[in-house]
Protein backbone atom coordinates (compact mmCIF):
# COMPACT_ATOMS: atom_id res chain seq x y z
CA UNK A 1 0.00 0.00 0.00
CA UNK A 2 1.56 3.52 -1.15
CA UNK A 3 -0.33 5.92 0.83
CA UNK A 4 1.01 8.75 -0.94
CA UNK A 5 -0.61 7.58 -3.52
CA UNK A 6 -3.79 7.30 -2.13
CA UNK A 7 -3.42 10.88 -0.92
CA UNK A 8 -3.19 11.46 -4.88
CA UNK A 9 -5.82 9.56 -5.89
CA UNK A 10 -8.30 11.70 -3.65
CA UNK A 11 -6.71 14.89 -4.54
CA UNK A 12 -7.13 13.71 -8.35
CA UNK A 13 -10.63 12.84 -8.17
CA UNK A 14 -11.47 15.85 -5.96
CA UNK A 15 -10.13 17.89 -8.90
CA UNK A 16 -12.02 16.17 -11.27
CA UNK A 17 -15.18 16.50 -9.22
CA UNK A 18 -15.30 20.43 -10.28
CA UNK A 19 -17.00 19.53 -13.34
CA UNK A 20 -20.15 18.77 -11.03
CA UNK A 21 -19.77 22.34 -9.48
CA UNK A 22 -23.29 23.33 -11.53
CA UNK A 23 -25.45 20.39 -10.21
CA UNK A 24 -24.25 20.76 -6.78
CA UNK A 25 -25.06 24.56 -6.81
CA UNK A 26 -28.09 23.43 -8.26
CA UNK A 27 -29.12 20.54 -5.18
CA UNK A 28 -27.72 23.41 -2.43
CA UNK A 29 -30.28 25.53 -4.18
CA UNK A 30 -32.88 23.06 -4.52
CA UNK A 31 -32.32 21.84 -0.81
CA UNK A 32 -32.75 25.17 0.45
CA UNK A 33 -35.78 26.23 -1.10
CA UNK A 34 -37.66 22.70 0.38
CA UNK A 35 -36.25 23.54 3.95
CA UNK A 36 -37.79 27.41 3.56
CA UNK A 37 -40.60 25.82 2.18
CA UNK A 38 -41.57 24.18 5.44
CA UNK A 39 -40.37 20.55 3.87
CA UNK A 40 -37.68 18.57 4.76
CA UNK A 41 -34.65 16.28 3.31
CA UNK A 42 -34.66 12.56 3.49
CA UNK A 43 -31.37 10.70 3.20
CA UNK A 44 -30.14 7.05 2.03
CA UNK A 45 -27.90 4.82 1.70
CA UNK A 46 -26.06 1.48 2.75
CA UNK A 47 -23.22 0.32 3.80
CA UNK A 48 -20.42 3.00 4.28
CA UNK A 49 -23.39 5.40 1.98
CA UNK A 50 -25.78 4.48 4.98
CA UNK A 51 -23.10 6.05 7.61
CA UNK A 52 -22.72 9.32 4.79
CA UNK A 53 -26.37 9.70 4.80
CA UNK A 54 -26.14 9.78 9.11
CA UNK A 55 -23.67 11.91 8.64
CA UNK A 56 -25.38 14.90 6.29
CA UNK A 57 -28.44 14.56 8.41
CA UNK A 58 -26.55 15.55 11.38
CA UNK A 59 -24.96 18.21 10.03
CA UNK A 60 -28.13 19.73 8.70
CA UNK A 61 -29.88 18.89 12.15
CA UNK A 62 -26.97 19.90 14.80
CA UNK A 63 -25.21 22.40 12.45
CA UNK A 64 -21.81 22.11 10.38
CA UNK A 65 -20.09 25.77 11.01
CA UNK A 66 -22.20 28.48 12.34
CA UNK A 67 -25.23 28.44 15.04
CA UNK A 68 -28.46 28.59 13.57
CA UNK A 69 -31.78 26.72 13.82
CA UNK A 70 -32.29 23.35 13.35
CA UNK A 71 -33.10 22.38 9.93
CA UNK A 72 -35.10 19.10 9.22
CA UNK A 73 -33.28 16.48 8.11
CA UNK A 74 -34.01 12.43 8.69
CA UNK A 75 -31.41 9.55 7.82
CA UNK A 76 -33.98 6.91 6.87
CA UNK A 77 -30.68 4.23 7.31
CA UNK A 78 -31.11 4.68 11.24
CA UNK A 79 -33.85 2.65 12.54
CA UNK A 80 -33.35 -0.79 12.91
CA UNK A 81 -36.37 -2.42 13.90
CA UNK A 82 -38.32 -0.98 11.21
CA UNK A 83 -35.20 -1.93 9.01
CA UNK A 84 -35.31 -5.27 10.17
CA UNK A 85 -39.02 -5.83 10.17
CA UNK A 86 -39.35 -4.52 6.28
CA UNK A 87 -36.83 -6.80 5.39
CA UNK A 88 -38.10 -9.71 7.14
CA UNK A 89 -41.84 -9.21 6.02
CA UNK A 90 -41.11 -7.40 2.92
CA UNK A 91 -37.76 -7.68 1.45
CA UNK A 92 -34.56 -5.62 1.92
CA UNK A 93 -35.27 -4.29 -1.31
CA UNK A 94 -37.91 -2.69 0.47
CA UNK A 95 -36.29 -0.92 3.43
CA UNK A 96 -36.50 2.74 1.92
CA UNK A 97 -39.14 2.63 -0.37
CA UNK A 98 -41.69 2.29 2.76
CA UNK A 99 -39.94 4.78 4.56
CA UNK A 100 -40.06 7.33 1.91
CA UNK A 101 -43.94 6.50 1.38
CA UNK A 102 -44.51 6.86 5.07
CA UNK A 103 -42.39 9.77 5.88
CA UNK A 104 -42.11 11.88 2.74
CA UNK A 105 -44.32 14.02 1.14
CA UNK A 106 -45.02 16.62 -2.20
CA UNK A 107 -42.26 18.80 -2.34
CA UNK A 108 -39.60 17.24 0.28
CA UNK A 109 -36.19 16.19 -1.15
CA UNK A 110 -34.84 12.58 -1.14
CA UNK A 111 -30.74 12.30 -0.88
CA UNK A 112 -30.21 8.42 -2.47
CA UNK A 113 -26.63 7.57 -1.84
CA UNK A 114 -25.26 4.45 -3.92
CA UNK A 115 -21.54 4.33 -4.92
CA UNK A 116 -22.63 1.91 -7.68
CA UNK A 117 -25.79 3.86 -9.05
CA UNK A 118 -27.60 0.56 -8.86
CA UNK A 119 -28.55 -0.54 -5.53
CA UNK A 120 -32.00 -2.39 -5.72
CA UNK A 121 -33.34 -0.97 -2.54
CA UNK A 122 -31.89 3.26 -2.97
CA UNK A 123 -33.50 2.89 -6.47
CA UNK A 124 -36.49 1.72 -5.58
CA UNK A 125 -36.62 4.24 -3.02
CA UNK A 126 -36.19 6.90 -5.43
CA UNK A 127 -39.25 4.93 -7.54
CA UNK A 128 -41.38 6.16 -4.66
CA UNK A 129 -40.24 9.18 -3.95
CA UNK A 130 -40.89 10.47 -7.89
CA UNK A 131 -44.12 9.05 -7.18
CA UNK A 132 -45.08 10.91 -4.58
CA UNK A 133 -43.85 14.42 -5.71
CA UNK A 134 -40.38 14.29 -3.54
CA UNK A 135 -37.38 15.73 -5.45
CA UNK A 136 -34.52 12.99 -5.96
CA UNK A 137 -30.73 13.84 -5.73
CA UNK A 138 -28.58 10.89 -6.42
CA UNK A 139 -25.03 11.14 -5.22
CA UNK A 140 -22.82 8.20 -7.10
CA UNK A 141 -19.86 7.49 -8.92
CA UNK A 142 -18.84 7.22 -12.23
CA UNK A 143 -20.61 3.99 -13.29
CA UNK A 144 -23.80 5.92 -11.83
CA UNK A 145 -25.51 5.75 -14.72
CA UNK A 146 -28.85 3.96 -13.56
CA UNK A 147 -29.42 6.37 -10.48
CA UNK A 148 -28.66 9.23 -13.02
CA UNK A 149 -31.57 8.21 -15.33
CA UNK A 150 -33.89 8.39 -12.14
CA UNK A 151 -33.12 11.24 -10.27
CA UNK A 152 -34.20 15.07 -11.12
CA UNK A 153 -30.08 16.03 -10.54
CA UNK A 154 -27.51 13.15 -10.44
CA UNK A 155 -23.73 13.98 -9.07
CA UNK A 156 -21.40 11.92 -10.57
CA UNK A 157 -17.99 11.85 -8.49
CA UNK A 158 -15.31 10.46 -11.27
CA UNK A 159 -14.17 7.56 -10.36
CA UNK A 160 -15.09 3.94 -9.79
CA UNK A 161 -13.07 3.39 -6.41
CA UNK A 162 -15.52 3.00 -3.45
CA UNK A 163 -13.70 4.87 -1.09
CA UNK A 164 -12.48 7.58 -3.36
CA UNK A 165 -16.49 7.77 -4.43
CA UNK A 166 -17.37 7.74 -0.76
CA UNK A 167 -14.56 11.04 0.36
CA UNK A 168 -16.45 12.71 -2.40
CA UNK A 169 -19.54 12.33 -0.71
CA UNK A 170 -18.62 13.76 2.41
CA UNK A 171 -17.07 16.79 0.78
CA UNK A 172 -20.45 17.19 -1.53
CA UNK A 173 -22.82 16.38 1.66
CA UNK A 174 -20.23 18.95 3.49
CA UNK A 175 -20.81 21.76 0.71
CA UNK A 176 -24.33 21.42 0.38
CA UNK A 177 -24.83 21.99 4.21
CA UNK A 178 -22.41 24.60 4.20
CA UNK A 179 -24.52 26.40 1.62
CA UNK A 180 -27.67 25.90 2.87
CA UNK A 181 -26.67 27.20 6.40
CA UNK A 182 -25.04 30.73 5.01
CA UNK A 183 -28.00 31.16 3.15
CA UNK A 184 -30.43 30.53 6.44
């Protein structure tokens, strides 16, 4: 392991990542108007995407730089008995989908997470969310390309390394916040 060159390999796909500059101005934007709207932002994802989605929500809840008022945020990756229960009556394909029918409604924003683009249960999720009237901003990486035919704005982070894909995230979740709470 050269971890110099992992160093570069983030660095490089960071720099790459300013081609997406528009459609993340775009979701901050987007984002913002729900939350003055009264609506809120839903978040998913699994795996280390389930622990981004946590992570955004918090910030947007607590706060990321400067104090201001809660804004309403819910990681729908949290709760695992309803997790557990969907996927044991339903399927696991299931887990967001009935969250996002439950929770969500006209005019809230969904945040699907997939590093692939083609997690069953984040597209599906994002299925139901169209359905009901909820915006849909995917967050994936290059290979993206079937959560990027479904969502209203799709951010692409160049690359097809997981973990480069997923330090992209952060920065992107860390941006949008960061927007959202100068503009508050």
């Amino acid at each position: 392991m050269n971890i110099l060159k992992c160093i570069d390999e983030s660095i490089h796909t960071k720099e790459l990542l300013k081609k997406e500059i528009p459609k993340i101005e775009l979701a901050s934007n987007i984002i913002f108007k729900t939350i003055t709207q009264g609506k809120k932002v839903l978040l998913c994802g699994n795996g280390g995407s389930a622990s981004d989605a946590q992570h955004i929500a918090c910030e947007f809840i607590a706060k990321l730089v400067k104090e201001r008022r809660s804004l309403p945020a819910i990681a729908i990756t949290t709760n695992t008995s309803l997790i557990t229960s969907i996927s044991n009556d339903d399927s696991f394909e299931s887990i967001f989908s009935r969250q996002v029918e439950g929770l969500g409604v006209d005019g809230d924003v969904l945040i699907a997470i997939s590093t692939s683009g083609t997690s069953k249960n984040i597209i599906k999720a994002v299925e139901v969310a169209k359905s009901i009237g909820i915006y849909t901003i995917g967050l994936t990486g290059a290979r993206g390309d079937k959560l990027e035919e479904l969502t209203d704005i799709c951010i692409k982070v160049p690359s097809s390394s997981t973990q480069r894909i997923q330090e992209s995230h952060i920065l992107i979740g860390h941006i949008i916040c960061e927007f959202v709470e100068e503009k508050i």
